[in-house]
Protein backbone atom coordinates (compact mmCIF):
# COMPACT_ATOMS: atom_id res chain seq x y z
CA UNK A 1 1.90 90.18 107.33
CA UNK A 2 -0.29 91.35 104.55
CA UNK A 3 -3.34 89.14 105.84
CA UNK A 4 -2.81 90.92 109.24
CA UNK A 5 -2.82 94.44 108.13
CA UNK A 6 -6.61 93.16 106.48
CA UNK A 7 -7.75 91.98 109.83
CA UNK A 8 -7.00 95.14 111.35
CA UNK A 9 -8.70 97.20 108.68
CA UNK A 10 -11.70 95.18 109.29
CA UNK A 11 -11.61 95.69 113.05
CA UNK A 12 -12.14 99.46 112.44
CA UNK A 13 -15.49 98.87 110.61
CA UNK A 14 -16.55 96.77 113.89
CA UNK A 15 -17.18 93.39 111.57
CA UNK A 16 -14.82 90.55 111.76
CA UNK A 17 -14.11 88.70 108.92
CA UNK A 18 -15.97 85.70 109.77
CA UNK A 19 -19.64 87.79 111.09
CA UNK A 20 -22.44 85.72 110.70
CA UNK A 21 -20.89 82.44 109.10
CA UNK A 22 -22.02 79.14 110.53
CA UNK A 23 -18.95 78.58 113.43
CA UNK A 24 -18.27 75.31 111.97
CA UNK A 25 -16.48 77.27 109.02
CA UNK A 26 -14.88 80.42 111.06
CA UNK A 27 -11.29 80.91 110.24
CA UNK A 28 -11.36 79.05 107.58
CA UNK A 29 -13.26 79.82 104.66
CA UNK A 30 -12.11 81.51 101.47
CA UNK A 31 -14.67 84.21 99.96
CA UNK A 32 -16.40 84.21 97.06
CA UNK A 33 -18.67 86.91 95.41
CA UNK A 34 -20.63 87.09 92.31
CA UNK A 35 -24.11 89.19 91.15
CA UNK A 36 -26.95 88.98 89.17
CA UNK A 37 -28.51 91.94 86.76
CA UNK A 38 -31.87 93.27 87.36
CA UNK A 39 -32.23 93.70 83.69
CA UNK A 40 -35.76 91.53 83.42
CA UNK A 41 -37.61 88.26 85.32
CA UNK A 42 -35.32 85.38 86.06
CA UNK A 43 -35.45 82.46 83.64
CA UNK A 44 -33.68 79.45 83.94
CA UNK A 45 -30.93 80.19 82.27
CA UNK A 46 -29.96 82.43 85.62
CA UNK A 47 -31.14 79.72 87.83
CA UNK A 48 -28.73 76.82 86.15
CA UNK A 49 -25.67 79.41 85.36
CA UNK A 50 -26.20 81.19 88.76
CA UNK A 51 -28.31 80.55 91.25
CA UNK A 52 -28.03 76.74 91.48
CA UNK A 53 -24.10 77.73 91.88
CA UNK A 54 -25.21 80.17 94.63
CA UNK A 55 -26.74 77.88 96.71
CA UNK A 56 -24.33 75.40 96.84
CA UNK A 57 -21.33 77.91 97.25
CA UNK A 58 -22.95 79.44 100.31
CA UNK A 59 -21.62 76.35 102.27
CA UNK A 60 -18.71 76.35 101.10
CA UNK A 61 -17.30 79.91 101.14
CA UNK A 62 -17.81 83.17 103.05
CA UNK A 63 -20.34 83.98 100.33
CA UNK A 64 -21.16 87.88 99.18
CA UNK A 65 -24.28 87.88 96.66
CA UNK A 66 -25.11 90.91 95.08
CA UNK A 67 -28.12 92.55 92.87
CA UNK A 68 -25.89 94.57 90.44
CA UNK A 69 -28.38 97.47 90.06
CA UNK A 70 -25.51 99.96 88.84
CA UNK A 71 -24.28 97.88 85.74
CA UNK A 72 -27.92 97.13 84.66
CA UNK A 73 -27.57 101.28 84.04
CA UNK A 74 -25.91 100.65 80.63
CA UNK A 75 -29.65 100.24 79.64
CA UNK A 76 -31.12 103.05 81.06
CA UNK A 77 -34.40 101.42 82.95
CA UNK A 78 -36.80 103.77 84.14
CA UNK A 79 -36.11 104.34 87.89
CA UNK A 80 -39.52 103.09 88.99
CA UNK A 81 -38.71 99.79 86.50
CA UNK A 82 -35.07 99.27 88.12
CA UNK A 83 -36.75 99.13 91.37
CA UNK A 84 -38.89 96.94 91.09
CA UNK A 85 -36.84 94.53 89.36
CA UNK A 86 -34.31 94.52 91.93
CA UNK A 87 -37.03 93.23 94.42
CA UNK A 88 -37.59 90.74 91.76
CA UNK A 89 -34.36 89.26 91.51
CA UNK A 90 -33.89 89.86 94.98
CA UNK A 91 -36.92 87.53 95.88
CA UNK A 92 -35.72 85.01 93.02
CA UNK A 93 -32.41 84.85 94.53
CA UNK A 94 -33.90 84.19 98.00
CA UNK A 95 -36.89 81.65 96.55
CA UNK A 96 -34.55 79.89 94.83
CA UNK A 97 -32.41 78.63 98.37
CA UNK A 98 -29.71 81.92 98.85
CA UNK A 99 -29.92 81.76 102.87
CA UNK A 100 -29.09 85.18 104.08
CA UNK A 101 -28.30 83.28 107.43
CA UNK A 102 -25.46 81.54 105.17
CA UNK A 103 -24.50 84.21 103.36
CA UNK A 104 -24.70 88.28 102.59
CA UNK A 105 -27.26 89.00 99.91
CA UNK A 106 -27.68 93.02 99.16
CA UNK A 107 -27.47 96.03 96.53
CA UNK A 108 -25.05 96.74 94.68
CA UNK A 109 -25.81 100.53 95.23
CA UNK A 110 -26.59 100.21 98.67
CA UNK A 111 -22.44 100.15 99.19
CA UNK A 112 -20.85 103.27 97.88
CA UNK A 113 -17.37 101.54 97.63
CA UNK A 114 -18.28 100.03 94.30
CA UNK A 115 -17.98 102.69 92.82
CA UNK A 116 -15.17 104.10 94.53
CA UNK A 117 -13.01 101.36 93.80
CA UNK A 118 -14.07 101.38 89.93
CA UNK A 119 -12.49 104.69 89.02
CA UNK A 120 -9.04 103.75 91.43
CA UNK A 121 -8.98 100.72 89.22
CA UNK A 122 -10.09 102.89 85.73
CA UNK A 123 -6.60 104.38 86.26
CA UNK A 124 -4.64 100.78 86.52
CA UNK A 125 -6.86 99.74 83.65
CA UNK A 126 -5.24 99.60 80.25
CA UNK A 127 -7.71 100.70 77.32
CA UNK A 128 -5.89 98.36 74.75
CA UNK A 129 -7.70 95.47 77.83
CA UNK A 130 -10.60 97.16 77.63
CA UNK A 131 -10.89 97.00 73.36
CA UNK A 132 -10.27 93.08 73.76
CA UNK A 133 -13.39 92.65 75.38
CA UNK A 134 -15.45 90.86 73.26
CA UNK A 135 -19.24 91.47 75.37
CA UNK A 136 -18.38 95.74 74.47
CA UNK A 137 -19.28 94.60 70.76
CA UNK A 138 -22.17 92.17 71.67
CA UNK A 139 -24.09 94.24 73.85
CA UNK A 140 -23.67 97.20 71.44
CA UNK A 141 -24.76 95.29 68.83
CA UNK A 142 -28.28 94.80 71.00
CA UNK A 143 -28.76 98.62 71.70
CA UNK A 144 -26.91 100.35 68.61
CA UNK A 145 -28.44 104.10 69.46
CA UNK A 146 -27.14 103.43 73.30
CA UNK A 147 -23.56 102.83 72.90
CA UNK A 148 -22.28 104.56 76.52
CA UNK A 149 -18.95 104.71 78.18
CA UNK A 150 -20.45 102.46 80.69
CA UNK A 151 -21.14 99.77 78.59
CA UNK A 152 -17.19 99.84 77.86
CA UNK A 153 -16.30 99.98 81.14
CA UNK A 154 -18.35 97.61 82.30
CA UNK A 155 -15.60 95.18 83.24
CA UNK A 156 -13.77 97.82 85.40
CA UNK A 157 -16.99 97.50 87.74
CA UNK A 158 -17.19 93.98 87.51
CA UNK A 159 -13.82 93.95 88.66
CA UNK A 160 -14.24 96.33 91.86
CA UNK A 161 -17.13 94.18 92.66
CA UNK A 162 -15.22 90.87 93.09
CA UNK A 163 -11.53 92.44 94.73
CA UNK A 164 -13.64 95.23 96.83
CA UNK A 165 -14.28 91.83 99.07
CA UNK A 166 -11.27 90.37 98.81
CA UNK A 167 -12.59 87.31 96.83
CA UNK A 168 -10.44 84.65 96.06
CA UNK A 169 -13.38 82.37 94.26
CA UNK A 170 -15.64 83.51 91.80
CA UNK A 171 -18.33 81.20 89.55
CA UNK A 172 -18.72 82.38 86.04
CA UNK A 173 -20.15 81.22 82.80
CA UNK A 174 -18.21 81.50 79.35
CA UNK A 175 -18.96 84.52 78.59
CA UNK A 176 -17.67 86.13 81.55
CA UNK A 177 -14.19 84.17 81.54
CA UNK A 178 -13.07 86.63 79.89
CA UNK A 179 -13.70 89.65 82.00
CA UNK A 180 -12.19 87.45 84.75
CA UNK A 181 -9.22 87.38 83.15
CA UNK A 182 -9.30 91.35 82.78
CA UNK A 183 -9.62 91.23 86.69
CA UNK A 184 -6.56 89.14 87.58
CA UNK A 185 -4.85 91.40 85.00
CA UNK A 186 -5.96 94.69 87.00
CA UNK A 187 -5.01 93.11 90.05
CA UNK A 188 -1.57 91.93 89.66
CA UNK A 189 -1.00 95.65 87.92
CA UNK A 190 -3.06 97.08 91.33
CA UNK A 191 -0.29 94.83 93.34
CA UNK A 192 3.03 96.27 91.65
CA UNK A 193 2.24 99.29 90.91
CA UNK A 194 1.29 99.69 94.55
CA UNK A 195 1.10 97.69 96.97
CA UNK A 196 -0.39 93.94 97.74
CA UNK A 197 -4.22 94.49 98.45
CA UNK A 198 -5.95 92.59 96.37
CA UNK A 199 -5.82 88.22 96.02
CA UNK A 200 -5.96 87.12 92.22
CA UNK A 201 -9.44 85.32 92.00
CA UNK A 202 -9.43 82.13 90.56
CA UNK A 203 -12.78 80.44 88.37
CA UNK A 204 -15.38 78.26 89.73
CA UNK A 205 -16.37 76.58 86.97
CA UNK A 206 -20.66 77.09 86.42
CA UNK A 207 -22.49 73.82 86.51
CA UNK A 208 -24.08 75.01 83.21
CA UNK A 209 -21.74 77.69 81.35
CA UNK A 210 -23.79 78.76 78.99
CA UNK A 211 -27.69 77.82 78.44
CA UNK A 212 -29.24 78.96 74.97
CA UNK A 213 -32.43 79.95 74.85
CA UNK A 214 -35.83 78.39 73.34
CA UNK A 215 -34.24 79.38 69.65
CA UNK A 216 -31.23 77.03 70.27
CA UNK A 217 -29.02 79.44 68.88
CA UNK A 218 -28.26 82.40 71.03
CA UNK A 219 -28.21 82.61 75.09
CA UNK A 220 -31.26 82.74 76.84
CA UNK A 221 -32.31 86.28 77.65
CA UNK A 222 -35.24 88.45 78.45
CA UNK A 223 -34.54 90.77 75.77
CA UNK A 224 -34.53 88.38 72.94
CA UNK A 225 -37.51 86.74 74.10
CA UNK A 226 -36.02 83.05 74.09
CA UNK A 227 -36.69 82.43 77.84
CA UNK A 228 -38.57 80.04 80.18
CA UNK A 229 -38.79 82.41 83.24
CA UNK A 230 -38.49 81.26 86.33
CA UNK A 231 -41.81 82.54 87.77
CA UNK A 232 -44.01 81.18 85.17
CA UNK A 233 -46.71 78.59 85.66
CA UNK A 234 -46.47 75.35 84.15
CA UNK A 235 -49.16 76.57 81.46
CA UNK A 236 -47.10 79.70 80.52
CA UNK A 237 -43.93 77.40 80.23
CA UNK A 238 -45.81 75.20 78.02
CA UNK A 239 -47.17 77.70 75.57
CA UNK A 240 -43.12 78.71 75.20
CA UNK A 241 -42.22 75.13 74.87
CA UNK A 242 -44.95 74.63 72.01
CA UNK A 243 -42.89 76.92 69.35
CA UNK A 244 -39.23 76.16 70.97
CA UNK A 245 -36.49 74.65 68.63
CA UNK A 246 -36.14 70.73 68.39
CA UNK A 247 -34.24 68.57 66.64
CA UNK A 248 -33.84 70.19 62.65
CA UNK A 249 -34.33 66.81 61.50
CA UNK A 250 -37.58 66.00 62.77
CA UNK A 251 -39.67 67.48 60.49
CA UNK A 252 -42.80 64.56 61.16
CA UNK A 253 -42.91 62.54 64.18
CA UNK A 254 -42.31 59.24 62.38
CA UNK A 255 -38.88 61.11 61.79
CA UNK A 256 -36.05 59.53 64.28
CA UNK A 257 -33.91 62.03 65.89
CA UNK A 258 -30.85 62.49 67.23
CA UNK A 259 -30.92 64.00 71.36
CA UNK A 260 -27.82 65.37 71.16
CA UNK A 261 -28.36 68.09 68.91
CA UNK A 262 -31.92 68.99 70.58
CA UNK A 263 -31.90 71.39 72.42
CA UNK A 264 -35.22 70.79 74.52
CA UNK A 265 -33.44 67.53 75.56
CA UNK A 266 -30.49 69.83 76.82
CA UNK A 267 -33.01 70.91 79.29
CA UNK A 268 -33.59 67.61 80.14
CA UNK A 269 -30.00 67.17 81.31
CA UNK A 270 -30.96 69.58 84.25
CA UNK A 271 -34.39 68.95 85.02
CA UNK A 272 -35.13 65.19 84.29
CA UNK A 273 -34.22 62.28 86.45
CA UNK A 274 -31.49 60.05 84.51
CA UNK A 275 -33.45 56.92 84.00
CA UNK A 276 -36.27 59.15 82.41
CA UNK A 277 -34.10 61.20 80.35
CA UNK A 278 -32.91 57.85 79.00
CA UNK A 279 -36.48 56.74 78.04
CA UNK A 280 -37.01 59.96 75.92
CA UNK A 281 -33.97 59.69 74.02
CA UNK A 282 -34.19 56.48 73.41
CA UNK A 283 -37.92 57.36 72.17
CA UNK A 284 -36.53 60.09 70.11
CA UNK A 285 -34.24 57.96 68.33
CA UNK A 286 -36.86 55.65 67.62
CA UNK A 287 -39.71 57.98 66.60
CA UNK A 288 -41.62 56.63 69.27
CA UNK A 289 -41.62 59.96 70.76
CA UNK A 290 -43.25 63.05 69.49
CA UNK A 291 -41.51 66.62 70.36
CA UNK A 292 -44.55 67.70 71.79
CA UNK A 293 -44.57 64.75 74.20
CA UNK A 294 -40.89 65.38 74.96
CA UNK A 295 -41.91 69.13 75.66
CA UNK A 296 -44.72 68.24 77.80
CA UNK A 297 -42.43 65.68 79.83
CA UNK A 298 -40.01 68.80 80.36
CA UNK A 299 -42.61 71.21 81.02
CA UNK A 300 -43.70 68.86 84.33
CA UNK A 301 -39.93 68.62 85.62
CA UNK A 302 -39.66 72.13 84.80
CA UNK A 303 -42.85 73.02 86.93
CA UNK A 304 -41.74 70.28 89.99
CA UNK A 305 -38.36 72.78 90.10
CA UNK A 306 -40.60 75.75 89.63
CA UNK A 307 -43.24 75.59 91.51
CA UNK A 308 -41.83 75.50 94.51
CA UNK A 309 -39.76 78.23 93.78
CA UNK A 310 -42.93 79.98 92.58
CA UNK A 311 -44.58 79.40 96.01
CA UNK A 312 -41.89 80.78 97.90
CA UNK A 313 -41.55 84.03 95.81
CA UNK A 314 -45.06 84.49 96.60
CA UNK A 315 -44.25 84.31 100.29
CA UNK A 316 -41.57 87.25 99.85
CA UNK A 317 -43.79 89.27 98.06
CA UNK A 318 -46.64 88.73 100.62
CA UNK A 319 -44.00 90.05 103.68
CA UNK A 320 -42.40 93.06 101.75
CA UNK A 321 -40.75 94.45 105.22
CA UNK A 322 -38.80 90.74 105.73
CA UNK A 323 -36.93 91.56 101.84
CA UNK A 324 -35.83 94.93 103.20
CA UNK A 325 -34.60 93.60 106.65
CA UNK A 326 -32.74 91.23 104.47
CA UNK A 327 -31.10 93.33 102.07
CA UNK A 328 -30.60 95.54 104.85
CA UNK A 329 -28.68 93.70 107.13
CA UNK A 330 -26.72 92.33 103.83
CA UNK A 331 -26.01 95.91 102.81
CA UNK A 332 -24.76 96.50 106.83
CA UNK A 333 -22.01 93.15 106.39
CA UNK A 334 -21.22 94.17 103.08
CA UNK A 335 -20.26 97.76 103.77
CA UNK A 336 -18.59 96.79 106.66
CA UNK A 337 -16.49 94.15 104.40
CA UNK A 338 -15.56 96.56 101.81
CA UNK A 339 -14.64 99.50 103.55
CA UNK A 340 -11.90 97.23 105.32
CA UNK A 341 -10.70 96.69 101.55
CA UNK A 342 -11.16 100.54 100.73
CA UNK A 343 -8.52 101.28 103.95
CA UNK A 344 -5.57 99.42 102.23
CA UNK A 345 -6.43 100.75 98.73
CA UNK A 346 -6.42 104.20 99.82
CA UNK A 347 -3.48 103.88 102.28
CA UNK A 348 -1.56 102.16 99.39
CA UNK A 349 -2.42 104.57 96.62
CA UNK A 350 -2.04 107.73 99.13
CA UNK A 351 -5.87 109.27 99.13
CA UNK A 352 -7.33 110.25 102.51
CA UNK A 353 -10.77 109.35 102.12
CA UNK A 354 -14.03 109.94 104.73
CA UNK A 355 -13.26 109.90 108.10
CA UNK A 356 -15.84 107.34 109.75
């Protein structure tokens, strides 16, 4: 019954739920959304906790991608900076194998419902939730004379992101398992207190959860300069590389080592074929390999993922009208999708809304 009354509110935006999925998978898919800031250049922390995720995901769901232009507000960018970086991850998403044939890449701001659906769900939202999320304290902690109501309610928007299209999967790293959490929360209070609208979304687990940066302690991030980012050449990437954190006991190269507490060699796990990975840590452990030489082996995988990637950004950026028929037909689907979600939640809470 309550799967019908969705169908319906999707045949009065004039997009069925299925719309441009391969017809192999019509009927049957379940949906799954998730976003990416435009907060700085991609590294490959994004690319292993994200975008690798993405790509594969794409086949197997009704996939909605988004750039999440509103939340990366909390910082304040300069407009002219914010735009550009949306391009930017917009391209990196697309480089890096997103097929908007396969699935509906847009803006976050280019669908007013977002936000619409935030402040409904602000007023299911307990605040004693909100003051258990631990991210409120980190990212305050990174911009102490910025401390804004959105960065606290952060996770409200996070949360109309993923129900606004219905989506019963969603990948996430650690540090957003949390937050997830907070959503299933706001929708089973969503559910009782009004009616059934909203599926609980349940985790996909990331392929790489959590990827610290080149100081081996924190997570890798443009703004504390410990990233390898995903546009570099393989010259850039090594210069990075040279001062990265190895192994603490390898103060000389005659030193043996132990791989498992490297963190270089963690990037090994994702970029280096097995039976070479297995040489260099069986050359680490015998100090018959340097940490340079392990650094330049990674820096060549690194580049044979990269490049490629590189090449293909370059394309985007060479054809910017393709990027906006893109994100424009993604914006079109993903309207269409949430407005049929923003019929039941105003029917159910009793708000009229625009008449389309």
């Amino acid at each position: 019954m309550h799967e019908n009354r969705f169908l319906a509110a999707e045949a009065q935006t004039g997009l069925s739920r299925c719309e441009g999925i391969p017809a192999a998978y019509t009927g049957s898919m379940l949906r799954t959304m998730s976003g990416v800031q435009p907060t700085g250049n991609l590294h490959i922390g994004n690319y292993l906790g994200a975008l690798v995720n993405w790509v594969e995901l794409q086949r197997q769901y009704e996939s909605f991608f988004s750039i999440v232009d509103l939340h990366a507000l909390t910082q304040r960018p300069p407009a002219e900076q914010l735009r550009r970086a949306v391009r930017e991850v917009a391209i990196g998403v697309l480089a890096s194998g997103v097929d908007p044939e396969q699935a509906t890449v847009f803006v976050q701001s280019e669908v007013p419902q977002h936000t619409e659906l935030t402040w409904i769900l602000s007023c299911v939202t307990q605040l004693g939730d909100l003051n258990r999320m631990t991210q409120f304290k980190d990212k305050s902690a990174t911009q102490p004379d910025n401390i804004n109501a959105g960065l606290f309610t952060y996770p409200v928007l996070q949360t109309a992101d993923i129900v606004l299209y219905r989506a019963e999967r969603v990948p996430v790293g650690e540090d957003q398992e949390q937050h997830l959490e907070l959503a299933r929360e706001t929708v089973r209070r969503f559910n009782t207190v009004y009616a059934e609208v909203f599926p609980e979304p349940q985790v996909v687990r990331s392929t790489a959860p959590r990827v610290l940066g080149l100081d081996g302690e924190s997570k890798m991030s443009k703004s504390r300069n410990n990233e390898i980012g995903l546009f570099e050449t393989a010259d850039e990437t090594m210069q990075k590389l040279r001062g990265a954190k190895t192994d603490p006991a390898r103060l000389r190269r005659s030193d043996a080592g132990n791989p498992d507490v490297c963190n270089i060699f963690s990037y090994h796990g994702f970029f280096t074929p097995a039976a070479e990975r297995d040489e260099i840590a069986a050359g680490c452990r015998g100090a018959t390999l340097g940490c340079v030489d392990c650094k330049s082996k990674l820096a060549a995988n690194l580049e044979a993922v990269k490049g490629p990637i590189r090449e293909r950004a370059n394309e985007l950026r060479s054809r910017p009208g393709e990027l906006d028929e893109i994100l424009a037909a993604g914006a079109v689907k993903a309207r269409a999708a949430a407005e049929a979600t923003m019929v039941l939640v105003r029917d159910a809470i009793g708000v009229r809304g625009p008449k389309l």
